[in-house]
PDB file of N, CA and C in Angstrom:
ATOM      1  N   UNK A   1     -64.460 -52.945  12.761  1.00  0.00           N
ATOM      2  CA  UNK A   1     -63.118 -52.504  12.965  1.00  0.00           C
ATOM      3  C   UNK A   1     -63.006 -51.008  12.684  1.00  0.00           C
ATOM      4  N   UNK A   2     -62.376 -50.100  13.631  1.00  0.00           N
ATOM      5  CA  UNK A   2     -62.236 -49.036  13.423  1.00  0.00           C
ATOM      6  C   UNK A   2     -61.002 -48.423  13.220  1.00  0.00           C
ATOM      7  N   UNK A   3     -60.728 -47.706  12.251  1.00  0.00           N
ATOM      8  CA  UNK A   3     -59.489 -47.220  11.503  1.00  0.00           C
ATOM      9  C   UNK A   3     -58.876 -45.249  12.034  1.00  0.00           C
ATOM     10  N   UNK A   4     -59.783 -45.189  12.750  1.00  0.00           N
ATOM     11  CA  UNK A   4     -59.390 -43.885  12.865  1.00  0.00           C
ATOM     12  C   UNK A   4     -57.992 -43.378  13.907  1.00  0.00           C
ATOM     13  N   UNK A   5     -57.577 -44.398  14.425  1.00  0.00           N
ATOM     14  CA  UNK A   5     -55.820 -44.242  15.525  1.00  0.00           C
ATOM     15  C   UNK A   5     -54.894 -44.007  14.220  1.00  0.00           C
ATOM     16  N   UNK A   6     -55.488 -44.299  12.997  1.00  0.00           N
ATOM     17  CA  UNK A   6     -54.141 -44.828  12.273  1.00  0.00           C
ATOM     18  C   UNK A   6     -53.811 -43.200  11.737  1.00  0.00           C
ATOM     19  N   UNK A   7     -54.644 -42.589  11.080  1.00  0.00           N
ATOM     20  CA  UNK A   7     -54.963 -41.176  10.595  1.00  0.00           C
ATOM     21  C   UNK A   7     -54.350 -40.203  11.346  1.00  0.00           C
ATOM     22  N   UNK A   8     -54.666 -40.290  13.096  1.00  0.00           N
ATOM     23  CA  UNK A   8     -54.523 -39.508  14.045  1.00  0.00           C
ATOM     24  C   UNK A   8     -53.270 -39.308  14.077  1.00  0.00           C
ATOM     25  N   UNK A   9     -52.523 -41.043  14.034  1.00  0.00           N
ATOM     26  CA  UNK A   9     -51.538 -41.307  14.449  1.00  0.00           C
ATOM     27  C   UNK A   9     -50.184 -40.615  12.703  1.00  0.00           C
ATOM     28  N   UNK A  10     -51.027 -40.805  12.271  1.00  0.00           N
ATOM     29  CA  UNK A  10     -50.165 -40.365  10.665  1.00  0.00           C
ATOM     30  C   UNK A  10     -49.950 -38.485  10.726  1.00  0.00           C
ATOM     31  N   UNK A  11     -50.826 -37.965  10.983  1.00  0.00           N
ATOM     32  CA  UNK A  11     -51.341 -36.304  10.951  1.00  0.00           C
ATOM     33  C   UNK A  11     -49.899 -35.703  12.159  1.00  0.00           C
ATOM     34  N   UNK A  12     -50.079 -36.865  13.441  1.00  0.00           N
ATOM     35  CA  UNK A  12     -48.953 -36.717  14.433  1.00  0.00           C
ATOM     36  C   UNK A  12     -47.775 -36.590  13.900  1.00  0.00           C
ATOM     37  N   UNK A  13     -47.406 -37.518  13.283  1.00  0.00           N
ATOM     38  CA  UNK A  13     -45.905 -38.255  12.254  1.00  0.00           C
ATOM     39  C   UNK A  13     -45.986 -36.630  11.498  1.00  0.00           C
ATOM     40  N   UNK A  14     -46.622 -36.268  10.726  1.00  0.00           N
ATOM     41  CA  UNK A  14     -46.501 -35.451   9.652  1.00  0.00           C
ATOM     42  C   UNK A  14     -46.473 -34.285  10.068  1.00  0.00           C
ATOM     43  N   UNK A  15     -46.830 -33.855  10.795  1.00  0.00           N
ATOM     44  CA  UNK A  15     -46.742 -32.540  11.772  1.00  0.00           C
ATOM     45  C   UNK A  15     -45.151 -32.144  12.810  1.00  0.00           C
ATOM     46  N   UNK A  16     -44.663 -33.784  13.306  1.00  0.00           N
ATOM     47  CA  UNK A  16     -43.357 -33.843  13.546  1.00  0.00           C
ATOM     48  C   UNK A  16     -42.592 -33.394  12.735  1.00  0.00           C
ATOM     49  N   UNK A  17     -42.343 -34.393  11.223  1.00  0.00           N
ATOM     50  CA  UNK A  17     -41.709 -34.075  10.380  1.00  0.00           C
ATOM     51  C   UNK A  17     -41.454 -32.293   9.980  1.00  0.00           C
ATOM     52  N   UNK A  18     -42.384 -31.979   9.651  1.00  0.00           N
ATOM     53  CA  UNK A  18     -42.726 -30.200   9.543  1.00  0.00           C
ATOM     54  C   UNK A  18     -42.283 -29.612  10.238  1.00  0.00           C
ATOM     55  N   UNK A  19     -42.464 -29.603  11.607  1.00  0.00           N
ATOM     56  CA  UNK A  19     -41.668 -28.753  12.643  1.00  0.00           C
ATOM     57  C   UNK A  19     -40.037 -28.882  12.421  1.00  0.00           C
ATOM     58  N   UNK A  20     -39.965 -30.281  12.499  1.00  0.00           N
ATOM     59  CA  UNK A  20     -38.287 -30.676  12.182  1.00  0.00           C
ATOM     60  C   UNK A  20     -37.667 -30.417  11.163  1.00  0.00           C
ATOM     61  N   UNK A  21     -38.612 -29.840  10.310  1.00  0.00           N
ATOM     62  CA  UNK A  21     -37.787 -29.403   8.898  1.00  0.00           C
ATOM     63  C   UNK A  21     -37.931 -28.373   9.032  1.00  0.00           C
ATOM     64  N   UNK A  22     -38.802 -27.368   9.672  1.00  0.00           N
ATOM     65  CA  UNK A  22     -38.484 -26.134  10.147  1.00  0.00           C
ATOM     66  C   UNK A  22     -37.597 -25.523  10.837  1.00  0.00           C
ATOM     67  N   UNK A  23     -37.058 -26.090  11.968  1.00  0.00           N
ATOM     68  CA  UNK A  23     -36.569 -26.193  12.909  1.00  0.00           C
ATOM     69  C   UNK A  23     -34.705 -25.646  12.432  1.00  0.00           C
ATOM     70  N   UNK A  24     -34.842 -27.271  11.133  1.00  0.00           N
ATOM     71  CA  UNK A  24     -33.301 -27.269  10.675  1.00  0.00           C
ATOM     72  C   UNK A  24     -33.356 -26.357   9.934  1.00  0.00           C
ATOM     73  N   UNK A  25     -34.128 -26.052   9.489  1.00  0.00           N
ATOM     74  CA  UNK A  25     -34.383 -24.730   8.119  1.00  0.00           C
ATOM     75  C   UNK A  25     -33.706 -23.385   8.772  1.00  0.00           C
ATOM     76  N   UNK A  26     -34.515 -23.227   9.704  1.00  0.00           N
ATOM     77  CA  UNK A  26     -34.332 -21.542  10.610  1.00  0.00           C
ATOM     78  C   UNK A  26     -32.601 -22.029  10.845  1.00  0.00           C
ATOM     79  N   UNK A  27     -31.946 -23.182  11.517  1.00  0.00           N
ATOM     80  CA  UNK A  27     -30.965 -23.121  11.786  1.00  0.00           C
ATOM     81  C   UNK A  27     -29.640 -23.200  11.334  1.00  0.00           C
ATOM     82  N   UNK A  28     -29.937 -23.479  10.076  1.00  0.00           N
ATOM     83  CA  UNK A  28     -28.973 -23.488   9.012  1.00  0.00           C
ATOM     84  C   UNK A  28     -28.597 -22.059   8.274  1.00  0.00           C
ATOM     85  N   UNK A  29     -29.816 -21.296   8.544  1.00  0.00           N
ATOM     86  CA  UNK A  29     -29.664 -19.925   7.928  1.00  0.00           C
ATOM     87  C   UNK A  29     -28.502 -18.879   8.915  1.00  0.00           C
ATOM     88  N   UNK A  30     -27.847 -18.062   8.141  1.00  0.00           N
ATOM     89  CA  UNK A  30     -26.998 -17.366   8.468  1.00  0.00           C
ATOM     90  C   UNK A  30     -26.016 -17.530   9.396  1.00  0.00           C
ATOM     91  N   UNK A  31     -25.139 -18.869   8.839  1.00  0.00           N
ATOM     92  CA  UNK A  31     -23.686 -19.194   9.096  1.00  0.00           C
ATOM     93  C   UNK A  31     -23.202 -18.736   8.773  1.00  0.00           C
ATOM     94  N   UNK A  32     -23.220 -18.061   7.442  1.00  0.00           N
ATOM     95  CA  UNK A  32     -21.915 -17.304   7.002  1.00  0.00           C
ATOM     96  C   UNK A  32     -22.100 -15.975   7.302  1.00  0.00           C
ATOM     97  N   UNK A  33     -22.843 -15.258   8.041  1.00  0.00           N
ATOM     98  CA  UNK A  33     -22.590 -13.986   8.464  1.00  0.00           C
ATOM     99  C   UNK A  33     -21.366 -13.856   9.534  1.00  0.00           C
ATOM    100  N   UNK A  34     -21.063 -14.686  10.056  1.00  0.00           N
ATOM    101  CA  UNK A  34     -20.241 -15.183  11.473  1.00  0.00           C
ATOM    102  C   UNK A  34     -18.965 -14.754  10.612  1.00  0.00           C
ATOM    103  N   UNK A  35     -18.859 -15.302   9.699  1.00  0.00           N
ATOM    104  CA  UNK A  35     -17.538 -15.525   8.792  1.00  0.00           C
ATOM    105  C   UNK A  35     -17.172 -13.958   8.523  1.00  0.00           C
ATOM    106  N   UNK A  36     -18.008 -13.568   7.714  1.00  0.00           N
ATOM    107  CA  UNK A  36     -17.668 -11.811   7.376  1.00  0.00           C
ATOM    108  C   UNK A  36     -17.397 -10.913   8.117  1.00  0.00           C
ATOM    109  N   UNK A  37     -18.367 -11.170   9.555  1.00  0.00           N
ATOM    110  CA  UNK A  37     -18.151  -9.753  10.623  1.00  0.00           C
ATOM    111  C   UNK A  37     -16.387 -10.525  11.188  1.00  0.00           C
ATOM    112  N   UNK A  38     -15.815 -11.577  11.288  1.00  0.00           N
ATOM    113  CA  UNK A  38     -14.305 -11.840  11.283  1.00  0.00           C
ATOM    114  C   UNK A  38     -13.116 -11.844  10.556  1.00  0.00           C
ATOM    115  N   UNK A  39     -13.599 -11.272   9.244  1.00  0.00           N
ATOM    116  CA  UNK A  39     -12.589 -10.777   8.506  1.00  0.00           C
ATOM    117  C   UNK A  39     -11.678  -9.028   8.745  1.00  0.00           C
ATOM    118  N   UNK A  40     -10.621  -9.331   9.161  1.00  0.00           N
ATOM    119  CA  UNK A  40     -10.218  -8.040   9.356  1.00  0.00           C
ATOM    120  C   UNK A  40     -10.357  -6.951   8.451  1.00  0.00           C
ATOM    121  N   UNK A  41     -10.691  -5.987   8.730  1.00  0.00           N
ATOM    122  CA  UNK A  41     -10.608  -4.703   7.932  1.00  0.00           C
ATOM    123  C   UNK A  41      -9.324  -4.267   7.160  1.00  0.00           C
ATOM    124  N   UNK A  42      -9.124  -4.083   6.009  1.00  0.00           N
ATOM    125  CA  UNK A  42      -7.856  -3.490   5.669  1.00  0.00           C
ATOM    126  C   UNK A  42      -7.405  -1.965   5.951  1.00  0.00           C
ATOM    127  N   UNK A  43      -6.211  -2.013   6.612  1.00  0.00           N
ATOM    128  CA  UNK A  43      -5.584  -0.288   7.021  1.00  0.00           C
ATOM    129  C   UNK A  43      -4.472  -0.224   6.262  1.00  0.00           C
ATOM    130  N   UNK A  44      -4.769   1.236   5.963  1.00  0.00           N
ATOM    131  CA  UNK A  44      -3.583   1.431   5.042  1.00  0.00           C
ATOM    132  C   UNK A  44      -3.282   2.567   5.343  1.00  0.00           C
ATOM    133  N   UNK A  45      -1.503   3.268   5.379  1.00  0.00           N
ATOM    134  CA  UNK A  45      -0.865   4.499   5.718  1.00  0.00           C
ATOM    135  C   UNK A  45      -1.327   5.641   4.717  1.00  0.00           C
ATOM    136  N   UNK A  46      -1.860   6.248   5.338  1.00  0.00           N
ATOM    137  CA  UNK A  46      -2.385   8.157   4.330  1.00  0.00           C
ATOM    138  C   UNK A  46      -1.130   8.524   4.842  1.00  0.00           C
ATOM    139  N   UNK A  47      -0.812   9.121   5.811  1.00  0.00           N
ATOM    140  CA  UNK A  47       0.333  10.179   5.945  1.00  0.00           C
ATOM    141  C   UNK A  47       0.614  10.335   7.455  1.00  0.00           C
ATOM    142  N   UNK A  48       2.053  11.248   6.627  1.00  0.00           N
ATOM    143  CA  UNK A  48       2.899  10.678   8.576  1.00  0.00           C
ATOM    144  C   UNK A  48       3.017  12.551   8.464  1.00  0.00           C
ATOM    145  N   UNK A  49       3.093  12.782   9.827  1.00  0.00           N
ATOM    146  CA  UNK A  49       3.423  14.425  10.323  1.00  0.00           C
ATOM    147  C   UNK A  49       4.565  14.053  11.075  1.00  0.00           C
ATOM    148  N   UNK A  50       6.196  14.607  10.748  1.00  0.00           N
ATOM    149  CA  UNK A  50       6.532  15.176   9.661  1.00  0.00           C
ATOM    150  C   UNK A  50       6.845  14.093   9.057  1.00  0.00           C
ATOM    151  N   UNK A  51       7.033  14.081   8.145  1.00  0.00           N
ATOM    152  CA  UNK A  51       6.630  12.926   7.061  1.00  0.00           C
ATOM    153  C   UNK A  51       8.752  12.223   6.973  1.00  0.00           C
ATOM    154  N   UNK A  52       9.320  13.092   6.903  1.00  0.00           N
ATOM    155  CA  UNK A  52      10.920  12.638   7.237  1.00  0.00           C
ATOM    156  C   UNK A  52      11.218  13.978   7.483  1.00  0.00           C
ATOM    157  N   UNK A  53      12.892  13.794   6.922  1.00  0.00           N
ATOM    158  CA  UNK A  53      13.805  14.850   7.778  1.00  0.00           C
ATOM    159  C   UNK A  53      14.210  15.104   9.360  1.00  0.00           C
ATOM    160  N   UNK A  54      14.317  16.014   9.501  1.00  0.00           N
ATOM    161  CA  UNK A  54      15.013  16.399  10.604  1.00  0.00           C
ATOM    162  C   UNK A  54      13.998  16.458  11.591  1.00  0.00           C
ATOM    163  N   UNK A  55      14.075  15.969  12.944  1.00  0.00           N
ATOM    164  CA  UNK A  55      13.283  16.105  14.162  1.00  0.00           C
ATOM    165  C   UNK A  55      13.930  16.331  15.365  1.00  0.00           C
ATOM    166  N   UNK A  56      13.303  16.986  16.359  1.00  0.00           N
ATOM    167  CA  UNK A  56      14.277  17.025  17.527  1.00  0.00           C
ATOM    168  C   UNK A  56      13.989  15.886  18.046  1.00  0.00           C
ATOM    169  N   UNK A  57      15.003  15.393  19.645  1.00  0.00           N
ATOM    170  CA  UNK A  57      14.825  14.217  20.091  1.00  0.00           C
ATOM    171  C   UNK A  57      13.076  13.993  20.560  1.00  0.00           C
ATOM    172  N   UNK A  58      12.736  15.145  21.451  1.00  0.00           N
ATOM    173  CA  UNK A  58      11.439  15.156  21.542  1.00  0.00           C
ATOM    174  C   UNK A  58       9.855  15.624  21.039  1.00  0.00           C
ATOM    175  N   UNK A  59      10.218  15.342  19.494  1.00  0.00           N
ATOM    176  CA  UNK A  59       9.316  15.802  18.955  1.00  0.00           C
ATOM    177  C   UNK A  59       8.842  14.812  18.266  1.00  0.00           C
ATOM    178  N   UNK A  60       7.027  14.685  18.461  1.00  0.00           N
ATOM    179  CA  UNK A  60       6.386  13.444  18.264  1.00  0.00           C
ATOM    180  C   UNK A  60       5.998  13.594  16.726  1.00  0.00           C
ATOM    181  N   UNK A  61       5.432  12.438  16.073  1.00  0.00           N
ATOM    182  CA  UNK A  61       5.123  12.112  15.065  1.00  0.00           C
ATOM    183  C   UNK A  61       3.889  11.008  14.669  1.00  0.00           C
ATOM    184  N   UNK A  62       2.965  11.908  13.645  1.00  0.00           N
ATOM    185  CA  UNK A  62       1.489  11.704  14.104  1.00  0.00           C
ATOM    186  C   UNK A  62       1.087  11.068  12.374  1.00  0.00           C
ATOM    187  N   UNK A  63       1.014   9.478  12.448  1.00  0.00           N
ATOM    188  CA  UNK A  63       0.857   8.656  11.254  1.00  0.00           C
ATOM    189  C   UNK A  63      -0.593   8.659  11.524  1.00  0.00           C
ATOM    190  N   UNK A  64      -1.120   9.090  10.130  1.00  0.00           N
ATOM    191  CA  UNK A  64      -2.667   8.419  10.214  1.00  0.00           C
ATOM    192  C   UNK A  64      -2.976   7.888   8.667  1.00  0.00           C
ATOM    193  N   UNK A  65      -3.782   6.208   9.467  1.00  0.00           N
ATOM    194  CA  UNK A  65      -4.841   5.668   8.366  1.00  0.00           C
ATOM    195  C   UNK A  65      -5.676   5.602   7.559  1.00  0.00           C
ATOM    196  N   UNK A  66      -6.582   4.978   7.036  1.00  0.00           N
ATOM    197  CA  UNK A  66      -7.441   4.931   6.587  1.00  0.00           C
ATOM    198  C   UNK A  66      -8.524   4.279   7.593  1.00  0.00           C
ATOM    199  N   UNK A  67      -8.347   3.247   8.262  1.00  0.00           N
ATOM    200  CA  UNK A  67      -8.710   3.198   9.733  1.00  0.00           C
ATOM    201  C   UNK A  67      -8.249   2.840  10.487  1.00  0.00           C
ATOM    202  N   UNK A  68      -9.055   2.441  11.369  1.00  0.00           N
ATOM    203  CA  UNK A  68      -8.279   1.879  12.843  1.00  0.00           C
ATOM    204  C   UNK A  68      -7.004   0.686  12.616  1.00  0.00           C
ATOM    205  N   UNK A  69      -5.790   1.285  12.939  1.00  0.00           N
ATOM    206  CA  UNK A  69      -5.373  -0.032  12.865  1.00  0.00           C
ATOM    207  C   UNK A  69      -5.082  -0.660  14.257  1.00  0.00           C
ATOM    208  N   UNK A  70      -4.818  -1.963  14.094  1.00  0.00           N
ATOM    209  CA  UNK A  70      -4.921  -3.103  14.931  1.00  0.00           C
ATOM    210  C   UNK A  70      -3.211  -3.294  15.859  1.00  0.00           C
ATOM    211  N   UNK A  71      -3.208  -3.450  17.030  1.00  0.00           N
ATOM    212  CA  UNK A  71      -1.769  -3.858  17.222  1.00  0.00           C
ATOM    213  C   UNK A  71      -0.870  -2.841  16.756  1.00  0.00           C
ATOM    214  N   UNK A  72      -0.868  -1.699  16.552  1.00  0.00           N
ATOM    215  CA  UNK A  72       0.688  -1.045  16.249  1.00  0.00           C
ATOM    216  C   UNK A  72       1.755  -1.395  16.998  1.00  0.00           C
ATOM    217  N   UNK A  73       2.697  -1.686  16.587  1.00  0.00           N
ATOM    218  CA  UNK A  73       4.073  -1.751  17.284  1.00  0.00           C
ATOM    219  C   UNK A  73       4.905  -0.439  16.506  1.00  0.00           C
ATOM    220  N   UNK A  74       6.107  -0.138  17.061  1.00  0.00           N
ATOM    221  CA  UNK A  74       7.351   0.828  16.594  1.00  0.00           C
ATOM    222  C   UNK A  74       8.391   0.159  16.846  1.00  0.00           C
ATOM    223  N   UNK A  75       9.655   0.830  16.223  1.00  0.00           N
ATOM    224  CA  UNK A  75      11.066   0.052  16.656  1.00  0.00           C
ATOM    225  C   UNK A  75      11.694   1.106  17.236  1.00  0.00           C
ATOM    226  N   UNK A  76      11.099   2.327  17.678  1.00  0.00           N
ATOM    227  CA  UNK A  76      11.699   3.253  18.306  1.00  0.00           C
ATOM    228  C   UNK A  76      10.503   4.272  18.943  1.00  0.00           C
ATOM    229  N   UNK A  77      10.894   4.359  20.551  1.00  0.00           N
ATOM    230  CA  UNK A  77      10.091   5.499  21.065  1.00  0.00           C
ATOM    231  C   UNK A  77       8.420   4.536  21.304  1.00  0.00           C
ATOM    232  N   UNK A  78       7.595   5.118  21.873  1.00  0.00           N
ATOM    233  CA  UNK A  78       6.228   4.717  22.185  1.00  0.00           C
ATOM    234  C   UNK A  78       5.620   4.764  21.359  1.00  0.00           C
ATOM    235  N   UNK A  79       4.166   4.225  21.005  1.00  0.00           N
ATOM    236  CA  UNK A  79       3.062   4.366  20.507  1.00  0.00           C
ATOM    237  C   UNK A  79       1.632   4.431  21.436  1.00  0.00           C
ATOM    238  N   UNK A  80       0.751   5.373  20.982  1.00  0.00           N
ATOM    239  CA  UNK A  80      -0.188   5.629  21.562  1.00  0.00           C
ATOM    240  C   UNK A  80      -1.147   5.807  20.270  1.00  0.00           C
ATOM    241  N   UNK A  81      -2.333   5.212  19.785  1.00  0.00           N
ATOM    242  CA  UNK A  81      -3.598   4.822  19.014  1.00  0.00           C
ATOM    243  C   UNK A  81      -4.890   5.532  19.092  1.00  0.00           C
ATOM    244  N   UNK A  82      -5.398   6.146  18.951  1.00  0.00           N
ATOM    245  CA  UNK A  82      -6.159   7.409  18.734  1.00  0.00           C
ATOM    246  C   UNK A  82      -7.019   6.919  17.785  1.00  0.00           C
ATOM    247  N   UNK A  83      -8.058   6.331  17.224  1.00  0.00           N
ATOM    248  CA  UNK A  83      -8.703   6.734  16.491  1.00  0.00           C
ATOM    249  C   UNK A  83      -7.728   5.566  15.323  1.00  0.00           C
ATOM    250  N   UNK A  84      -7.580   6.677  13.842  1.00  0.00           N
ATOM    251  CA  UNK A  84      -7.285   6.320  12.844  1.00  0.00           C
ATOM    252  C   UNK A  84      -5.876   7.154  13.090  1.00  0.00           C
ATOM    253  N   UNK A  85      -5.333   7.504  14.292  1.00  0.00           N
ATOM    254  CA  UNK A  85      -3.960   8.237  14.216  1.00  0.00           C
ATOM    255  C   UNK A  85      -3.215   7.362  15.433  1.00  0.00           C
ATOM    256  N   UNK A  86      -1.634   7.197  15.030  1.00  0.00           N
ATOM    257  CA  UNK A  86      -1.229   6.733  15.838  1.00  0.00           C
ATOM    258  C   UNK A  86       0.060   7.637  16.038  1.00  0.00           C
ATOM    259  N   UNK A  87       0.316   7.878  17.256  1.00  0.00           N
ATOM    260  CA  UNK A  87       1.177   8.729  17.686  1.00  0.00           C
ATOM    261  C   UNK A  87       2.262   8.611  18.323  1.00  0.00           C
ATOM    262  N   UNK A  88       3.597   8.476  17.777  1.00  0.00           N
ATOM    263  CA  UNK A  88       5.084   8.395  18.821  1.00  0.00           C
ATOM    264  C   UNK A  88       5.472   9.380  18.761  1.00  0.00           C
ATOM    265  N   UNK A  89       5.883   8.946  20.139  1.00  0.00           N
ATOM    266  CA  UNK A  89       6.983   9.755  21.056  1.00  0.00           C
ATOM    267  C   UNK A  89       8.338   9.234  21.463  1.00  0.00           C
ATOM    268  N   UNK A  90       9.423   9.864  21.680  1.00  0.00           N
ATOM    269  CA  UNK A  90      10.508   9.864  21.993  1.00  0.00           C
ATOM    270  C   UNK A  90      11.114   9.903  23.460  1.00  0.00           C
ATOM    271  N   UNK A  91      11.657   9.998  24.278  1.00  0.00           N
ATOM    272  CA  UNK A  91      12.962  10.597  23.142  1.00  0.00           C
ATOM    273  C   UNK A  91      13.538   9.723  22.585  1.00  0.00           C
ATOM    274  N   UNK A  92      13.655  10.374  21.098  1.00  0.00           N
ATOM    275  CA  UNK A  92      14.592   9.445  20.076  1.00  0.00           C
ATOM    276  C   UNK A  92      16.099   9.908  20.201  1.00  0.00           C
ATOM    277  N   UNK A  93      16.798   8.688  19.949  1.00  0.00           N
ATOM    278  CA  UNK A  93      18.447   9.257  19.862  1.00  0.00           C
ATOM    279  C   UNK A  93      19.040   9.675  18.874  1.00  0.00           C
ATOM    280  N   UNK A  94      19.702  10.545  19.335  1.00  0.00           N
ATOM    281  CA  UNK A  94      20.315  11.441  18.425  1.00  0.00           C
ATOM    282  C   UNK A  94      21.077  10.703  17.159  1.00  0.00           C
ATOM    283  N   UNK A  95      21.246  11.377  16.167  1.00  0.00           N
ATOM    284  CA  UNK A  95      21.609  10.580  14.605  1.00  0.00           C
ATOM    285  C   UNK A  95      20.502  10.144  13.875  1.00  0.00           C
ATOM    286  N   UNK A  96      20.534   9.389  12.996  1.00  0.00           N
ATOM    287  CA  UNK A  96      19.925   8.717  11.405  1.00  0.00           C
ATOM    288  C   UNK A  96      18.956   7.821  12.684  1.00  0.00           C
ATOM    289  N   UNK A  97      17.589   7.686  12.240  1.00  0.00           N
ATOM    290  CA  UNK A  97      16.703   7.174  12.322  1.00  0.00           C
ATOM    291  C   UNK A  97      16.277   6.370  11.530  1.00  0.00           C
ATOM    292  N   UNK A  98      16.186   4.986  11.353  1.00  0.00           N
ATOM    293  CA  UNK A  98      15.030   4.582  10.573  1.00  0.00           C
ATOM    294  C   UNK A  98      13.528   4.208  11.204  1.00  0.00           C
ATOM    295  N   UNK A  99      12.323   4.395  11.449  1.00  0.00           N
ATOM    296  CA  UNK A  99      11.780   4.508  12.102  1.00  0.00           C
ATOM    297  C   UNK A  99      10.724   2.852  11.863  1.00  0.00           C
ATOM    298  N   UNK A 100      10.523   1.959  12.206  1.00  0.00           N
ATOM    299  CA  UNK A 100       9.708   1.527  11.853  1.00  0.00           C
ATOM    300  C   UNK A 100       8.147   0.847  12.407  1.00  0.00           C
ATOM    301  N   UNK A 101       7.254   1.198  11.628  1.00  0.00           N
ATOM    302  CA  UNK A 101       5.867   1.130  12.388  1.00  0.00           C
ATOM    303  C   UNK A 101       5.451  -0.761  11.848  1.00  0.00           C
ATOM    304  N   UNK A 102       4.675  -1.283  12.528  1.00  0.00           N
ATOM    305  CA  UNK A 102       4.027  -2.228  12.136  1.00  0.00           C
ATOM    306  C   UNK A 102       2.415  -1.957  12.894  1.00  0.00           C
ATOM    307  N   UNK A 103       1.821  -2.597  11.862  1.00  0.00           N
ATOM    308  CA  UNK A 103       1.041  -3.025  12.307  1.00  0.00           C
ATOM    309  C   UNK A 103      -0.517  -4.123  11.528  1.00  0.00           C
ATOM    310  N   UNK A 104      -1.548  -4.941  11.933  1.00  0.00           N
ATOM    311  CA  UNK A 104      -2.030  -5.613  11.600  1.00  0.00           C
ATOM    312  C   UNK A 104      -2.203  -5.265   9.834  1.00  0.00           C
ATOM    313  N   UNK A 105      -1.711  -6.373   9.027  1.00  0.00           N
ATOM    314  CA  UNK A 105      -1.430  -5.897   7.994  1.00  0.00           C
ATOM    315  C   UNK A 105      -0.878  -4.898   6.865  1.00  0.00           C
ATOM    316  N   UNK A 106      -0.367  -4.352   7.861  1.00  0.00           N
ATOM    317  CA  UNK A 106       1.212  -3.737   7.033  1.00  0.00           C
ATOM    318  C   UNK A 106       2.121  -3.370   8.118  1.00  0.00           C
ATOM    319  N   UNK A 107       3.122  -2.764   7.440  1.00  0.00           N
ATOM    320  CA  UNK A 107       4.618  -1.856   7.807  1.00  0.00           C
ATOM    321  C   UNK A 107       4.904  -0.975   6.851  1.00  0.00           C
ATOM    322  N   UNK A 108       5.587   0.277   7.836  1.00  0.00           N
ATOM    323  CA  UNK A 108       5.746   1.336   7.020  1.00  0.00           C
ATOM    324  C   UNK A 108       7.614   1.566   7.590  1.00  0.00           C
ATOM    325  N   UNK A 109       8.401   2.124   6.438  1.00  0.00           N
ATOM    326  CA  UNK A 109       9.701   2.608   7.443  1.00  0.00           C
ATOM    327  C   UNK A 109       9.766   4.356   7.032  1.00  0.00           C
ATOM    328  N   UNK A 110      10.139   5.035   8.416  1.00  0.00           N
ATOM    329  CA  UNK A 110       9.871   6.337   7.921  1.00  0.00           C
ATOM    330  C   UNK A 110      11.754   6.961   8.123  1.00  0.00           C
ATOM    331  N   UNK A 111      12.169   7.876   7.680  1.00  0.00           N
ATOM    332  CA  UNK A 111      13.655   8.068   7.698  1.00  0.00           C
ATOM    333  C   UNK A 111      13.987   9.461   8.805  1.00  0.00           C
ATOM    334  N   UNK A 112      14.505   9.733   9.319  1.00  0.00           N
ATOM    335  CA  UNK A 112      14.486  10.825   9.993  1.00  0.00           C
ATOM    336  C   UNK A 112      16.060  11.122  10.985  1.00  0.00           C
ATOM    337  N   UNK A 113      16.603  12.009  10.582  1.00  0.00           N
ATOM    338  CA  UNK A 113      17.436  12.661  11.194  1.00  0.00           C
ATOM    339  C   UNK A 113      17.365  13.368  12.595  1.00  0.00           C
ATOM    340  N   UNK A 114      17.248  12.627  13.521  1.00  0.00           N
ATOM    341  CA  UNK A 114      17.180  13.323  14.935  1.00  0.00           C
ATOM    342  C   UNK A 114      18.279  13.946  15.671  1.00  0.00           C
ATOM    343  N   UNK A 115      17.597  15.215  15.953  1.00  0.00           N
ATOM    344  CA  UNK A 115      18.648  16.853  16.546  1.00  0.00           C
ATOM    345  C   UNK A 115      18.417  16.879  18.444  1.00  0.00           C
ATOM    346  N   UNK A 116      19.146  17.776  18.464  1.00  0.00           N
ATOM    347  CA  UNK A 116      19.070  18.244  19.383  1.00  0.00           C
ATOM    348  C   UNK A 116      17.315  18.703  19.694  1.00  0.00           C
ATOM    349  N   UNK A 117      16.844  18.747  21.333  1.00  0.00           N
ATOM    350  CA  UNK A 117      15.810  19.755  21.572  1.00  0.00           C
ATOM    351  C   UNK A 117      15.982  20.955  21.078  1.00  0.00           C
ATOM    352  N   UNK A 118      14.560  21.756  20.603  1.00  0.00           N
ATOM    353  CA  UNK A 118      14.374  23.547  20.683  1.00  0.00           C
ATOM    354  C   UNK A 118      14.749  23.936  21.762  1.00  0.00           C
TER     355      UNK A 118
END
């Protein structure tokens, strides 16, 4: 009686196993990188040009971040996104302004008295 299919047949089995635990090994690694590169960045307001006071109707105003922010909206006049600067324009109407910016994780309100053009 000869015993040697059984060996062949075991070395087969055990060599499966190995690959298959390799296999799941490599594929289990670095799920959670997925997670981190989808966490939004935090932006936060450095400074607005002119920061309040008095503006004419058509004179723009140039908020910049810390970075890029996401989605700006305004409650008055356009926005246009540049970089880490976001920029409105008017024309704003004449009187008390409150100006307000949003965007992906915050809001800012800026105050401003709007004049006549130069």
């Amino acid at each position: 009686m000869e015993l040697t299919p059984m060996p062949k047949l075991l070395r087969s089995f055990v060599l499966l196993l190995a690959g298959l635990f390799a296999v799941s090994t490599l594929a289990g690694c670095g799920g959670d990188d997925d997670i981190v590169a989808n966490e939004p960045v935090p932006v936060n307001f450095v400074k607005a040009i002119p920061s309040g006071g008095q503006i004419a109707t058509n004179e723009p105003i140039k908020v910049t971040f810390d970075n890029i922010p996401l989605d700006v909206k305004v409650s008055a006049g356009t926005v246009k996104v540049a970089g880490k600067t976001a920029t409105i324009t008017g024309p704003f109407t004449l009187g008390e302004l409150t100006l307000t910016i949003a965007w992906v994780g915050g809001t800012l309100a800026l105050n401003y008295t709007v004049t006549a053009p130069d």
